[in-house]
C-alpha atoms as a PDB file:
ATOM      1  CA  UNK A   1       0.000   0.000   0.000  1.00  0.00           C
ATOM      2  CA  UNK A   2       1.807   3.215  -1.093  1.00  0.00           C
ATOM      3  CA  UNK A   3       1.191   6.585   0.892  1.00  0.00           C
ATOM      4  CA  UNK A   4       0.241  10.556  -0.001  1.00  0.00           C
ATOM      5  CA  UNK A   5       2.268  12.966   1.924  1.00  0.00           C
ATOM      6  CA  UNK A   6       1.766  16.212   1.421  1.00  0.00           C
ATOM      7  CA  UNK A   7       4.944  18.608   1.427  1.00  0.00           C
ATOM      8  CA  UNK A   8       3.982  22.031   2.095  1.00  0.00           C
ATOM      9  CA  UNK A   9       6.797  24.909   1.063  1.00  0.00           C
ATOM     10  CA  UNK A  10       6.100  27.532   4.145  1.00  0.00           C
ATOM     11  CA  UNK A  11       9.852  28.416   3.484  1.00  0.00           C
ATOM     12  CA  UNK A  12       9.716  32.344   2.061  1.00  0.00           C
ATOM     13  CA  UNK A  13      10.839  35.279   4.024  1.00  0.00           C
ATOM     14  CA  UNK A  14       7.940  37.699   2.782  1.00  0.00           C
ATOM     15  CA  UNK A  15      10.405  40.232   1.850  1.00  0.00           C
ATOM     16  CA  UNK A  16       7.686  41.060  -1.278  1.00  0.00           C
ATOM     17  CA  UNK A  17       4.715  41.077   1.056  1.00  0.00           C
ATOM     18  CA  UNK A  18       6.223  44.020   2.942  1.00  0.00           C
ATOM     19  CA  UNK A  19       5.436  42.782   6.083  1.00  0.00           C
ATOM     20  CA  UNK A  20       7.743  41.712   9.855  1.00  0.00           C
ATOM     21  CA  UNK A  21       6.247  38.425   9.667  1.00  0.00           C
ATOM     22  CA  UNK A  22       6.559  35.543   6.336  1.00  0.00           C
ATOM     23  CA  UNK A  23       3.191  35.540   4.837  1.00  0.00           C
ATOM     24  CA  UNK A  24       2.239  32.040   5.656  1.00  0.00           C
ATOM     25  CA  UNK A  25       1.997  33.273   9.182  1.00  0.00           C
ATOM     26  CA  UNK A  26      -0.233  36.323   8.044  1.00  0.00           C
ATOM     27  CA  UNK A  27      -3.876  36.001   9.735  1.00  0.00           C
ATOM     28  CA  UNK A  28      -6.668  35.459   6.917  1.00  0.00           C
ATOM     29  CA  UNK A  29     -10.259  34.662   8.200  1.00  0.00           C
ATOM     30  CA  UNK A  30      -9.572  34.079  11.169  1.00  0.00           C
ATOM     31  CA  UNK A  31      -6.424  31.726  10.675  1.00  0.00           C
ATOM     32  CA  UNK A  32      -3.087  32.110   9.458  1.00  0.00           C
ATOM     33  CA  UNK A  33      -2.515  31.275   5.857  1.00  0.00           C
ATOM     34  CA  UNK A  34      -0.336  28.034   6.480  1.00  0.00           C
ATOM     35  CA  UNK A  35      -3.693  26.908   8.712  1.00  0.00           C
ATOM     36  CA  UNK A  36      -5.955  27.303   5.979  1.00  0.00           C
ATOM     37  CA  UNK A  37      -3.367  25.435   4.281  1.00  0.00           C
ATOM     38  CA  UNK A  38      -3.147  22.547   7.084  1.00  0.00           C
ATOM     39  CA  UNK A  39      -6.730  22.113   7.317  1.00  0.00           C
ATOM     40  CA  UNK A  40      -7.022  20.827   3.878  1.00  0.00           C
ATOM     41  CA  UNK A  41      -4.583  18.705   3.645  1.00  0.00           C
ATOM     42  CA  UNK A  42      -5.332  17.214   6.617  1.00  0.00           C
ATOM     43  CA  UNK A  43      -9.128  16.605   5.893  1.00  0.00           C
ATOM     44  CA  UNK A  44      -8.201  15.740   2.367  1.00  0.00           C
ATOM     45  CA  UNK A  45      -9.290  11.506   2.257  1.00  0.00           C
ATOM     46  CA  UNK A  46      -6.043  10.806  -0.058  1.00  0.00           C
ATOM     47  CA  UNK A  47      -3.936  12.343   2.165  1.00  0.00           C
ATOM     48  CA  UNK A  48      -1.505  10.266   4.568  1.00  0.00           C
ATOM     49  CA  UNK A  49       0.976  12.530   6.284  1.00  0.00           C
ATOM     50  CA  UNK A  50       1.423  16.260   5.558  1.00  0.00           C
ATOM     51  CA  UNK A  51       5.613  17.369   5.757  1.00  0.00           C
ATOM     52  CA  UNK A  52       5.946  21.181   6.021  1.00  0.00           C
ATOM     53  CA  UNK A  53       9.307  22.630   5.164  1.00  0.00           C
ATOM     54  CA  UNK A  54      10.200  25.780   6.552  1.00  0.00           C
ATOM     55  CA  UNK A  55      13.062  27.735   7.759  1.00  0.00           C
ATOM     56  CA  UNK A  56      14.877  27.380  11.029  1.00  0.00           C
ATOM     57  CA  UNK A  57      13.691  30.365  12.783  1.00  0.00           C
ATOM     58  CA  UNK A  58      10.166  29.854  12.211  1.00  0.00           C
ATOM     59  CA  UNK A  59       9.723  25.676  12.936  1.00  0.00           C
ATOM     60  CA  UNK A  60       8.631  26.785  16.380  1.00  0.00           C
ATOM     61  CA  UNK A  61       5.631  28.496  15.309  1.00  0.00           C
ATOM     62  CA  UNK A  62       4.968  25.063  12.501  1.00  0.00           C
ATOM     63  CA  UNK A  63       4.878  23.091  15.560  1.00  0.00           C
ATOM     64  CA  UNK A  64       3.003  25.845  17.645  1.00  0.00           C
ATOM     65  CA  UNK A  65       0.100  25.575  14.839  1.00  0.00           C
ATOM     66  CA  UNK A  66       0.056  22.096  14.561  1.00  0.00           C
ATOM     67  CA  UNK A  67      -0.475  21.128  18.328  1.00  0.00           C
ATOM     68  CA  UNK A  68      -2.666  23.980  18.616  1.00  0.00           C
ATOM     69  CA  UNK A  69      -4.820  22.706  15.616  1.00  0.00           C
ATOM     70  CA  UNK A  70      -4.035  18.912  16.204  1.00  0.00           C
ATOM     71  CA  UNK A  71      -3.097  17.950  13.001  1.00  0.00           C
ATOM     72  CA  UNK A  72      -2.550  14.181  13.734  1.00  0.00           C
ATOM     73  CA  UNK A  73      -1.151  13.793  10.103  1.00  0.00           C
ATOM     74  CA  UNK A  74       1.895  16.162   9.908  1.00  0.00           C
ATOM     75  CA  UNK A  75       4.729  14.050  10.694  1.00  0.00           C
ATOM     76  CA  UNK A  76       7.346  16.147   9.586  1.00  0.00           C
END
């Protein structure tokens, strides 16, 4: 049986978007971008383990959303 990961780029520095934070981290509705993001992946049926890849200062806050949020299926 072969998987479906997911591998989410959340690595940009949002130097474009003109902002302190990276826009994946920019609230939108209520949720941060990379949320929004999360949430369908990890509702998505064909979907076995989400792996987000971001930069080294900001893995904190990855791991901050995803226990918040309980996403059972990132792994990575």
């Amino acid at each position: 049986m072969s998987e479906n990961i997911a591998i989410i780029l959340a690595g940009g520095t949002g130097n474009r978007f003109d902002e302190s934070i990276p826009k994946q981290f920019t609230e939108l509705a209520g949720k941060t971008v990379i949320e929004h993001t999360l949430d369908t992946f990890q509702t998505h049926q064909l979907i076995d383990e989400i792996c987000v890849v971001s930069k080294i200062e900001w893995i904190s806050k990855v791991e901050e959303l995803v226990a918040k949020n309980k996403y059972s299926k990132v792994k990575k």
